[in-house]
Protein backbone atom coordinates (compact mmCIF):
# COMPACT_ATOMS: atom_id res chain seq x y z
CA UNK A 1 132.89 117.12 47.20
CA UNK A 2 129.29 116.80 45.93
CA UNK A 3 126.63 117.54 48.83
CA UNK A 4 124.55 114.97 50.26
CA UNK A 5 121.15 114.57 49.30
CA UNK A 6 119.10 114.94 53.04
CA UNK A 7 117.77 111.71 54.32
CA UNK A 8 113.68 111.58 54.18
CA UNK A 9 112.62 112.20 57.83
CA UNK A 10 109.95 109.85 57.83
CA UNK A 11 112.80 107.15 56.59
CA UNK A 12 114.93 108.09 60.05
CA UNK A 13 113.98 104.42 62.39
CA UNK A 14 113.63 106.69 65.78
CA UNK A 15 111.15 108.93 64.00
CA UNK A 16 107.77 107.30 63.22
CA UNK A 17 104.68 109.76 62.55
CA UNK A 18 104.33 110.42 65.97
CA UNK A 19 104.19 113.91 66.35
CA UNK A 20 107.28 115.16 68.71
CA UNK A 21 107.72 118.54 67.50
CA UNK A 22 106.72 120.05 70.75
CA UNK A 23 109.93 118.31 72.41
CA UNK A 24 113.51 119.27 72.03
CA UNK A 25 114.88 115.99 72.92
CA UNK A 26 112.55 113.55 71.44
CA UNK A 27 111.83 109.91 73.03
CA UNK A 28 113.79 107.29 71.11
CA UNK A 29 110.85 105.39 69.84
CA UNK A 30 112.64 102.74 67.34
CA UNK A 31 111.40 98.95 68.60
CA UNK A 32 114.80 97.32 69.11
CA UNK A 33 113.55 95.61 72.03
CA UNK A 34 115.30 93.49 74.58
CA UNK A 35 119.00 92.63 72.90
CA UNK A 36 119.67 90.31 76.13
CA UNK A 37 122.71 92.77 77.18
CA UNK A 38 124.36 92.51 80.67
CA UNK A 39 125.15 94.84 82.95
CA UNK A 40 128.14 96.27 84.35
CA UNK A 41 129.30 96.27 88.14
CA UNK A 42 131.51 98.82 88.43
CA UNK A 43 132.32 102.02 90.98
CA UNK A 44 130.96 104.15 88.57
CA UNK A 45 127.72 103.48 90.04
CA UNK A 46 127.11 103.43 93.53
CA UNK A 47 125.82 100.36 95.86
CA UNK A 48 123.61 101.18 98.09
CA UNK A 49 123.57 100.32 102.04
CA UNK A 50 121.03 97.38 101.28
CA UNK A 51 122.97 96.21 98.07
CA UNK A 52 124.42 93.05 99.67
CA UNK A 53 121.33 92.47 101.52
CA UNK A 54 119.03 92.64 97.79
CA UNK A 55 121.64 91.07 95.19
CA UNK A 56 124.24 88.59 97.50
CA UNK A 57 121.76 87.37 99.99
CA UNK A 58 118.50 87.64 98.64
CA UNK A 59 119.25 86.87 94.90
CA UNK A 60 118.18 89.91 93.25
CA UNK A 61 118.65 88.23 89.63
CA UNK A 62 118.12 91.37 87.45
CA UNK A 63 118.69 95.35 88.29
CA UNK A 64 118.60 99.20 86.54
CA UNK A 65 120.48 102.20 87.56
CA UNK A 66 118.09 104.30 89.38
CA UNK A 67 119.65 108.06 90.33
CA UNK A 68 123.40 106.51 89.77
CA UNK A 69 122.52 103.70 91.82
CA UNK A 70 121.96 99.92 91.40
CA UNK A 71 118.36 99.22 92.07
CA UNK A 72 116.83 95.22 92.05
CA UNK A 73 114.07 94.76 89.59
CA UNK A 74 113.30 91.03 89.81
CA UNK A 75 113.87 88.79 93.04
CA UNK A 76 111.10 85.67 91.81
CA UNK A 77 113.05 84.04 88.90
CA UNK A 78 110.42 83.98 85.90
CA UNK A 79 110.40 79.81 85.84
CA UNK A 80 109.01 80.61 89.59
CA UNK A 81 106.26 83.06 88.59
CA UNK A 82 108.83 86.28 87.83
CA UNK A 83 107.30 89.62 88.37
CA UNK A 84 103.28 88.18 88.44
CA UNK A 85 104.46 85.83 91.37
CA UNK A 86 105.83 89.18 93.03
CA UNK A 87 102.51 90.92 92.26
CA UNK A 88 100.67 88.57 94.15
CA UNK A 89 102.63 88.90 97.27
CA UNK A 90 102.29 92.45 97.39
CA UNK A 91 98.24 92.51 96.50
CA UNK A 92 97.58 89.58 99.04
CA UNK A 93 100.20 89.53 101.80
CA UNK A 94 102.87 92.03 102.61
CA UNK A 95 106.61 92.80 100.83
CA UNK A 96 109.84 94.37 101.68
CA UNK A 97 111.35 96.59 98.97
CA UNK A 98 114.92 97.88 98.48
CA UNK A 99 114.16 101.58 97.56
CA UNK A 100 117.66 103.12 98.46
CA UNK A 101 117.80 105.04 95.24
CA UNK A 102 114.95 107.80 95.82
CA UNK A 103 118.39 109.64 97.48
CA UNK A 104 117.14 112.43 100.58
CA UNK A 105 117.93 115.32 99.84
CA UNK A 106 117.75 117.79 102.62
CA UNK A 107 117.63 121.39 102.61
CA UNK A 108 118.03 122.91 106.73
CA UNK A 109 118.49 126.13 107.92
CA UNK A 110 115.84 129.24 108.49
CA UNK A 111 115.34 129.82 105.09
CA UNK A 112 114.10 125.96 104.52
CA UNK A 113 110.20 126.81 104.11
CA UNK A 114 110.96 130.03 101.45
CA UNK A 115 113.27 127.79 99.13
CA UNK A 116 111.24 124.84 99.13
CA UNK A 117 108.31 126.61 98.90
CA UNK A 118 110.11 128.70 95.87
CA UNK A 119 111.06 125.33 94.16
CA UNK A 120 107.52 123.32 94.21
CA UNK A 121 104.69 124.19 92.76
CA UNK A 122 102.39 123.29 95.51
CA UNK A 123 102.74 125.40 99.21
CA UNK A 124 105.13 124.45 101.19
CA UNK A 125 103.96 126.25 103.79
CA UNK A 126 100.84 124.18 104.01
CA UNK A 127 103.19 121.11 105.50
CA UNK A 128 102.98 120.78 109.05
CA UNK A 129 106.45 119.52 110.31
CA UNK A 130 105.97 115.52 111.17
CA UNK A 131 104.52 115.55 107.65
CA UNK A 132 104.67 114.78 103.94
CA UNK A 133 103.46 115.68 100.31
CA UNK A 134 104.05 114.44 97.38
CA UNK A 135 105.08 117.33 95.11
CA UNK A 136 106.73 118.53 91.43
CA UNK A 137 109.05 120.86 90.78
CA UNK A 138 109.08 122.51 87.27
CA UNK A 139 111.65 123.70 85.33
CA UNK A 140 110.67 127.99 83.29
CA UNK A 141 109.23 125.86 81.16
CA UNK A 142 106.67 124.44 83.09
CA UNK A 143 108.49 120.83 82.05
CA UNK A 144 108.48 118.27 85.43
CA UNK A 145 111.87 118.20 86.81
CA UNK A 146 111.36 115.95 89.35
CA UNK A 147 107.89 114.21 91.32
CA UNK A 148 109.20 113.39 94.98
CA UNK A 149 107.69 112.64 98.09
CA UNK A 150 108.61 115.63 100.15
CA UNK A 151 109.52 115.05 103.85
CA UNK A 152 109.04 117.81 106.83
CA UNK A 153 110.76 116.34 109.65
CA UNK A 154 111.07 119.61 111.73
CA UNK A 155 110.28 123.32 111.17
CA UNK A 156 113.60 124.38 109.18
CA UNK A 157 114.31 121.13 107.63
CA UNK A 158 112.58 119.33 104.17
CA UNK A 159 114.01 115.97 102.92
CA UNK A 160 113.22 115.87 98.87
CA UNK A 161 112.41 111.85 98.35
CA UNK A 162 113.25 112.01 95.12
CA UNK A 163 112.79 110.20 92.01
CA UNK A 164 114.94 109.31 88.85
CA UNK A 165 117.00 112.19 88.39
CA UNK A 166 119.45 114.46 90.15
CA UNK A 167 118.12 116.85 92.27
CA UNK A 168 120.52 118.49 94.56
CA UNK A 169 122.95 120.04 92.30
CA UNK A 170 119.47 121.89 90.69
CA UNK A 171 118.82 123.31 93.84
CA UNK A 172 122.51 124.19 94.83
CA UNK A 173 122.25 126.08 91.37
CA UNK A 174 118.85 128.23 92.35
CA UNK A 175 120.25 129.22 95.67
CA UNK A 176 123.47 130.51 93.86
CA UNK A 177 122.69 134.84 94.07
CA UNK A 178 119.51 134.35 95.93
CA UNK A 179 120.82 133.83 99.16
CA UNK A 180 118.57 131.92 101.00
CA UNK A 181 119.88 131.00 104.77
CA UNK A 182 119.75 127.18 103.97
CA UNK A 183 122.50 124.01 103.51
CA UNK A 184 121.59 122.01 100.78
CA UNK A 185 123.02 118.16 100.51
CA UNK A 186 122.64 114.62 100.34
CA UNK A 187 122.29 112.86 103.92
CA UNK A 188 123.11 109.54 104.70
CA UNK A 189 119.10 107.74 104.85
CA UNK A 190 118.34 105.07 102.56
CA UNK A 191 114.73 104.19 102.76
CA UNK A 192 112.86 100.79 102.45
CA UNK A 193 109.44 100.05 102.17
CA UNK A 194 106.67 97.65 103.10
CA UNK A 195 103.97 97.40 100.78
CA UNK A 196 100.32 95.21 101.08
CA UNK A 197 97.47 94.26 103.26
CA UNK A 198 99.37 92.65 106.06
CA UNK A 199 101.92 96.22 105.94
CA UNK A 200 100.67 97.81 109.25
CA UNK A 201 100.29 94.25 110.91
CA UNK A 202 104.36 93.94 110.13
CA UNK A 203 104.94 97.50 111.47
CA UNK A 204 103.25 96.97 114.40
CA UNK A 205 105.44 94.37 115.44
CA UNK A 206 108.75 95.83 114.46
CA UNK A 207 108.00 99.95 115.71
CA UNK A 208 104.77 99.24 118.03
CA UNK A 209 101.42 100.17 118.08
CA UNK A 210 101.66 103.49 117.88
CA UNK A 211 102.54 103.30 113.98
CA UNK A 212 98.52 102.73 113.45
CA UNK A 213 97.83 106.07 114.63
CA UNK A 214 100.01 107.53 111.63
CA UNK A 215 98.23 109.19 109.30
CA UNK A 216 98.06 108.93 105.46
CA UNK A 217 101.76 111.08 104.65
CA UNK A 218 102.15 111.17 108.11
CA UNK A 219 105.42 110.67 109.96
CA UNK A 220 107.02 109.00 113.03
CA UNK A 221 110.76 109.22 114.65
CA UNK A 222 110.87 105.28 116.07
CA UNK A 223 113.72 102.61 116.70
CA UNK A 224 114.08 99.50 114.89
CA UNK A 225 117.11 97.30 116.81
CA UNK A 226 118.45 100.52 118.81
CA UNK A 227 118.63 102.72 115.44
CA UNK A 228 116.96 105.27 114.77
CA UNK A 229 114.61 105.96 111.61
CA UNK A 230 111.84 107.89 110.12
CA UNK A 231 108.37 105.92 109.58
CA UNK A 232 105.83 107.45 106.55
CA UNK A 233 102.74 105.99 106.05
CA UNK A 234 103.51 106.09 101.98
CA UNK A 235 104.36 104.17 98.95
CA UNK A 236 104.68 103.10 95.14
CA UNK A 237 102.22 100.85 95.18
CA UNK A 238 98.71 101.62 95.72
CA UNK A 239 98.33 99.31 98.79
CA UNK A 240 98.29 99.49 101.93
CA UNK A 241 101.97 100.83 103.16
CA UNK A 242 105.02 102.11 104.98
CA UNK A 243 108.30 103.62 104.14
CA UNK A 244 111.35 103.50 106.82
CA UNK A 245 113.84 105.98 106.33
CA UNK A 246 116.97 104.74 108.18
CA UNK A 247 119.51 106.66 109.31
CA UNK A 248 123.48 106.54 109.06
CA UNK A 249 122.54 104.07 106.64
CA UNK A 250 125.96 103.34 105.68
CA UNK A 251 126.84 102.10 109.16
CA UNK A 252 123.12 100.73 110.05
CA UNK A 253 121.16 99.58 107.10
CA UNK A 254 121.60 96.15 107.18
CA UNK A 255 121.02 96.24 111.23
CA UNK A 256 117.66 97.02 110.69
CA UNK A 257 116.59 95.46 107.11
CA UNK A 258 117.31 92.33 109.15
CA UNK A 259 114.46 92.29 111.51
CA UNK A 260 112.14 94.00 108.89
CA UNK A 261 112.69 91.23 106.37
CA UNK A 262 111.97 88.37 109.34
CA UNK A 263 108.55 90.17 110.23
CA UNK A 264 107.78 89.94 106.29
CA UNK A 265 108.54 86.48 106.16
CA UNK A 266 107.16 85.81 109.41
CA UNK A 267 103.90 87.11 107.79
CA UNK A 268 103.90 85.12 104.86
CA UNK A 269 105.87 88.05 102.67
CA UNK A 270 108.82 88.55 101.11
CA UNK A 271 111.28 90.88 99.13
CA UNK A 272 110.19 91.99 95.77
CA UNK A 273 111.25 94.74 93.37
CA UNK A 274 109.03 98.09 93.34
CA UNK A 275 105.83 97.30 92.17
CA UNK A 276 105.44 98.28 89.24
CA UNK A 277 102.48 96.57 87.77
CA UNK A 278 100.45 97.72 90.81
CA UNK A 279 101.16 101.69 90.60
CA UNK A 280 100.34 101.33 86.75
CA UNK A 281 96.89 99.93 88.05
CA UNK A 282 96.89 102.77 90.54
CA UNK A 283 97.78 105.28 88.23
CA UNK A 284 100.93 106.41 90.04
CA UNK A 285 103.74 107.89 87.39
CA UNK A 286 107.27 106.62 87.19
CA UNK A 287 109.36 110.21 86.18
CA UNK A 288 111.63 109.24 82.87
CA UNK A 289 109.45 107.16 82.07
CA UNK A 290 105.70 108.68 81.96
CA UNK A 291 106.89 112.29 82.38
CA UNK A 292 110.30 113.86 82.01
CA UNK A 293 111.89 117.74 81.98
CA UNK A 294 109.69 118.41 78.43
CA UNK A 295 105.94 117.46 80.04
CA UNK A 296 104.06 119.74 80.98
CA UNK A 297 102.12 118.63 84.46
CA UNK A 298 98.44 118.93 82.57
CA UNK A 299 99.63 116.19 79.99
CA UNK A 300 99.90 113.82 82.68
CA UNK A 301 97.24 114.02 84.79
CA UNK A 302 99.02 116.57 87.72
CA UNK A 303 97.09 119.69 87.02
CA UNK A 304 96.21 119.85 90.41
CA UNK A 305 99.51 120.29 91.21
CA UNK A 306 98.91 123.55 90.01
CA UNK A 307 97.28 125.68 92.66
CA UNK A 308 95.11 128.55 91.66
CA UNK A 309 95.20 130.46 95.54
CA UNK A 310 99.20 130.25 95.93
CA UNK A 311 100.49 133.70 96.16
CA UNK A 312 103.88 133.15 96.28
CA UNK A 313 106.33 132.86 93.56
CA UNK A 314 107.44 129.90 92.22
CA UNK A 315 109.66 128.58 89.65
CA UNK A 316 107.27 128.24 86.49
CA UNK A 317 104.29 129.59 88.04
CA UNK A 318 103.94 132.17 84.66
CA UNK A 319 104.47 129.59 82.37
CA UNK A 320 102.18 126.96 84.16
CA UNK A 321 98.69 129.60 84.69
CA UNK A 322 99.68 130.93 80.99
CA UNK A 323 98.84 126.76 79.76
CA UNK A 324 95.92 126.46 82.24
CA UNK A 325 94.48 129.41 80.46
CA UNK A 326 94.92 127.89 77.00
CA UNK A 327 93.41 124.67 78.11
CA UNK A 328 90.45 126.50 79.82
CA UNK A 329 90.23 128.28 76.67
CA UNK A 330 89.62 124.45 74.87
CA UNK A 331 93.35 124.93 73.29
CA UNK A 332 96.67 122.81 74.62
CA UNK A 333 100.04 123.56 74.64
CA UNK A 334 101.38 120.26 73.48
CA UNK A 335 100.70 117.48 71.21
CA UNK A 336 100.05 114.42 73.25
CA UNK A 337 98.17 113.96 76.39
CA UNK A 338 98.68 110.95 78.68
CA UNK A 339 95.83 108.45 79.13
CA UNK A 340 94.94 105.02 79.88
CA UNK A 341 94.11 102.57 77.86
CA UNK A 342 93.07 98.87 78.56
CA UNK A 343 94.61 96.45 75.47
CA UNK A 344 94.06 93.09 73.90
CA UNK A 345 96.99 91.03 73.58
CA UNK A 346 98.19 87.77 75.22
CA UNK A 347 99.14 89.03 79.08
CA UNK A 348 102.28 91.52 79.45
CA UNK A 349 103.98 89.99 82.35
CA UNK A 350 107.09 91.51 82.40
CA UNK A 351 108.83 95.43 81.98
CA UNK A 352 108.55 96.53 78.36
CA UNK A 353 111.96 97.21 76.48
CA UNK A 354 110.32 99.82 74.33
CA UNK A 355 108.01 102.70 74.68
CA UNK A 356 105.17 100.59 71.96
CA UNK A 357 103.48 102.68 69.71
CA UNK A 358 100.13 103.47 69.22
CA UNK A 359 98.07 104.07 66.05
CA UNK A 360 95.07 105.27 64.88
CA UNK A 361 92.84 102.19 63.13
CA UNK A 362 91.26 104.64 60.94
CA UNK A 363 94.06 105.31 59.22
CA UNK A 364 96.98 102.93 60.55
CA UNK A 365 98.80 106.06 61.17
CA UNK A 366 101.29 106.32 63.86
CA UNK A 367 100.25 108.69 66.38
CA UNK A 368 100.90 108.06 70.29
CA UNK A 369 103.35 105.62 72.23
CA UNK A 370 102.92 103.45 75.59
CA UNK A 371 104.88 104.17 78.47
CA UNK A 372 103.83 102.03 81.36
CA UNK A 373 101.83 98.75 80.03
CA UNK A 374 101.29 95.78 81.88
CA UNK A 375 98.57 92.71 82.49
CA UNK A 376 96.37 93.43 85.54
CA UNK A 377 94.94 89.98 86.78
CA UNK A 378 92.44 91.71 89.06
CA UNK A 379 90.52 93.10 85.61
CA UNK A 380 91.80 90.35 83.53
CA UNK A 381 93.17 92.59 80.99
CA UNK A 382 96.29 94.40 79.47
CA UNK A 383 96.28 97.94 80.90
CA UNK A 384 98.51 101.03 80.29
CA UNK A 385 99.41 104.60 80.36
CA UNK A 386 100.47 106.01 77.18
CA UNK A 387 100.38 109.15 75.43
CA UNK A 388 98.06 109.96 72.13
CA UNK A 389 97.58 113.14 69.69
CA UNK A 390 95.60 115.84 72.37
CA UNK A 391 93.22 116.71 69.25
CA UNK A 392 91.59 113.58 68.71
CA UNK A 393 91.07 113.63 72.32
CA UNK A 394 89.52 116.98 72.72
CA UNK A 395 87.44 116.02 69.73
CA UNK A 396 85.44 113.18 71.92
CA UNK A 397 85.03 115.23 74.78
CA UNK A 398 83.49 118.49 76.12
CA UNK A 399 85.78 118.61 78.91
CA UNK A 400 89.21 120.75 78.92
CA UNK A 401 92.16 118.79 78.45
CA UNK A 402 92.95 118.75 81.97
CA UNK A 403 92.82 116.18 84.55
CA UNK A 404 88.94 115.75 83.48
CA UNK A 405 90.06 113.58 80.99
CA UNK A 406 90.79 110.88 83.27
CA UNK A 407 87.43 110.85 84.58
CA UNK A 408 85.98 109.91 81.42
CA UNK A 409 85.45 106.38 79.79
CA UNK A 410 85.99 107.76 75.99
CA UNK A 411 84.49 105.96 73.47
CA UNK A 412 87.87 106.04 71.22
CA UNK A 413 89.78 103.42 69.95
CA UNK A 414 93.89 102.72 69.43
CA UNK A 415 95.73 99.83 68.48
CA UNK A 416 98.82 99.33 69.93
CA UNK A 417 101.69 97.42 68.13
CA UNK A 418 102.78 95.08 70.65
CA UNK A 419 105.64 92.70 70.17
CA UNK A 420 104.96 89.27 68.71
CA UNK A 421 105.32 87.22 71.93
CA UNK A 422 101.61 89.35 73.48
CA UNK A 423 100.56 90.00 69.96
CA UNK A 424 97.41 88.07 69.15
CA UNK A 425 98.75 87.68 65.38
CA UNK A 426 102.25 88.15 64.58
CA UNK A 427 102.75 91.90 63.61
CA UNK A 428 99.40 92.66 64.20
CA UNK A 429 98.46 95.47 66.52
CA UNK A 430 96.06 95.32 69.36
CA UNK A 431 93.11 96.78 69.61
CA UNK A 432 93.06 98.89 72.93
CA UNK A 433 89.87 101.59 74.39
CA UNK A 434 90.40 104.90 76.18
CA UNK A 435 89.71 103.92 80.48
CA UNK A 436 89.75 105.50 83.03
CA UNK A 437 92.28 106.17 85.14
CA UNK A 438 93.09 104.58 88.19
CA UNK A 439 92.28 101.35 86.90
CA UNK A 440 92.16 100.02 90.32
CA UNK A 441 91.74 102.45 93.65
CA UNK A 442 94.06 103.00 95.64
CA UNK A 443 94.10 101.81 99.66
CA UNK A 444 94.73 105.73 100.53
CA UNK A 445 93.67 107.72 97.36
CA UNK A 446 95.64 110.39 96.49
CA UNK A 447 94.65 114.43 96.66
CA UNK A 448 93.34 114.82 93.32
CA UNK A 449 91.35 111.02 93.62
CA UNK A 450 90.00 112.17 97.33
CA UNK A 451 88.71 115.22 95.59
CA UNK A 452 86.97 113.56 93.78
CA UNK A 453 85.55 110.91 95.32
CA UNK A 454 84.44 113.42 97.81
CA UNK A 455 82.72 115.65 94.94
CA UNK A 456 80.79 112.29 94.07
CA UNK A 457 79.36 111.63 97.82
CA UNK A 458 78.07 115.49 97.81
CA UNK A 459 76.46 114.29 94.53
């Protein structure tokens, strides 16, 4: 049998010039875009305690599978405004959000503190019980394995909030041979939260008064209808907001989405799906989406994640201060960095199908990809987080590739390839500049923004 003759590499459709080497499972970036597929119901993926409440009464029209679970992703039909219409709610009034997919996984016993602390990059031990973080853990690597919102509800006891991928079985696996005096599982809370200006009005009236007095990342025990849950001043939105975690959520969910959802309404709200369009404005990262297991937390804008006065060992930790060396140094350990960029283009209303790539105009190259684009009608224009070559950036600036980078309003040009339907000519690319990044501030910055904006007043 005569051998093949190997296929050109540039000729493969997932492999454009966009340099991936530095990945071992690179991002299918072929533009098949949205085929109109539906999906399957099936017990192969689990309903969560709010399902009925989200897709049979509320008409959830469209979902994803979001850590094995069905998760609603458009309530406002688009002939009624879609996802824009849904936008609006949450930036002017106040919305109730399904979130039963960031699963709680909770590791109790004495030796809670050590493993969590042993897992995250940040210190654990700097989390006062009644308290939260948001936090990474990293693979050896140094590659994100997964961005919750971590929960102290008592002294030996740490609920991981956590996003788009499993977590519990990686932590089962870590505490295999080391021991640590701890149970490790998946409890029965399903959160929900209330996002916008009108949030704390709505919580007032459902948990009382008291709820004002929680602090940003705070937390509260409280009743909602003779059930009890756990109340976080937090979100995925960039407004103004609330999470309640409720608990024996199989038997009580629905007992207290009830009254939650009639407060909304009451207040001129209603359910949406997770903002989306708002925490791209805000700069909050979706994980599998912006950042997976392969990116490294100073591509995306997390470096200070990555303490410098944590003594203890953590998983990564030599791997993570050996890249903040290179990039002090004015070398990176990967190819692409993560930045925003505000685009031309009719407005992107709507979730994009495909990550869109990004080229350089000087030579029409393919070079970067988008990962989180949409229209912001606040700044009436396109704006996105995407990922372009780390040289071309450190060539425009004087600052390390670190979270500086963010800070800076490059003068550097892309153009993005967007589909025909936002295109301003058919099969035209966009032209698209370098912003910074959040586009829009947050109602309760986060660490690395207080930092700053506290750095500016000294100024």
């Amino acid at each position: 049998m005569a051998d093949k003759e190997p296929v050109a590499e540039e000729s493969h459709p997932n492999y454009p010039s966009v340099d991936q080497s530095d990945r071992v499972l690179p991002r299918n970036l072929r533009q098949t875009g949205d085929p109109g597929i539906r999906m399957l119901v099936s017990t192969r993926v689990r309903k969560s305690p709010f399902f009925h409440k989200s897709f049979n009464e509320n008409g959830a029209w469209r979902c994803s599978v979001y850590n094995r679970i069905y998760h609603p992703r458009g309530l406002v039909e688009p002939e009624d405004g879609g996802a824009m219409a849904e936008y609006d709610a949450l930036t002017n009034s106040v919305t109730l959000w399904d979130v039963a997919v960031e699963r709680q996984i909770r590791v109790k016993g004495p030796d809670a503190e050590a493993l969590t602390n042993y897992v995250i990059t940040r210190d654990a031990t700097q989390i006062d019980p009644m308290h939260a973080k948001y936090a990474i853990l990293c693979n050896e690597d140094g590659g994100v394995l997964n961005d919750p919102v971590l929960l102290r509800p008592a002294e030996d006891e740490f609920w991981f909030s956590i996003s788009d991928n499993t977590l519990m079985q990686w932590l089962q696996g870590i505490n295999v041979g080391m021991d640590f005096d701890v149970e490790i599982d998946e409890i029965d809370v399903a959160p929900m939260q209330i996002q916008g200006p009108l949030s704390e009005d709505v919580m007032v009236e459902v948990v009382g008064e008291e709820v004002s007095d929680i602090p940003y990342y705070g937390l509260m025990e409280a009743e909602i209808d003779g059930v009890d849950v756990l109340v976080s001043q937090t979100g995925f939105s960039g407004e103004k907001g609330f999470e309640v975690y409720v608990k024996e959520a199989s038997k009580y969910a629905e007992r207290v989405w009830d009254p939650v959802l009639e407060e909304v309404e009451a207040h001129g709200g209603m359910q949406i799906a997770p903002g989306h369009h708002r925490r791209i404005a805000a700069g909050i990262m979706s994980w599998g989406q912006d950042l997976d297991h392969e990116t490294s937390p100073f591509q995306v804008n997390l470096g200070y994640q990555v303490p410098d006065d944590k003594d203890a060992d953590y998983i990564g930790k030599e791997e993570l201060e050996r890249q903040k060396e290179l990039i002090e140094d004015g070398e990176y350990p990967f190819n692409l960095k993560m930045v925003g960029l505000k685009m031309a283009g009719e407005p992107i209303r709507d979730y994009a199908p495909d990550f869109w790539l990004i080229s350089d105009p000087e030579t029409g190259e393919e070079c970067g990809y988008m990962t989180s684009p949409w229209w912001n009608p606040d700044l009436e224009t396109n704006i996105g987080m995407g990922f372009v070559p780390a040289e071309m950036l450190q060539e425009e600036t004087d600052a390390p590739l670190n979270d500086e980078i963010y800070d800076e309003e490059l003068d550097l040009e892309f153009e993005v390839h967007l589909p025909d339907e936002y295109a301003e000519e058919p099969g035209e690319p966009v032209f698209a500049t370098v912003a910074k990044v959040p586009f829009k501030e947050s109602v309760n910055p986060s660490a690395r923004e207080q930092a700053k904006l506290n750095a500016s007043r000294e100024d």
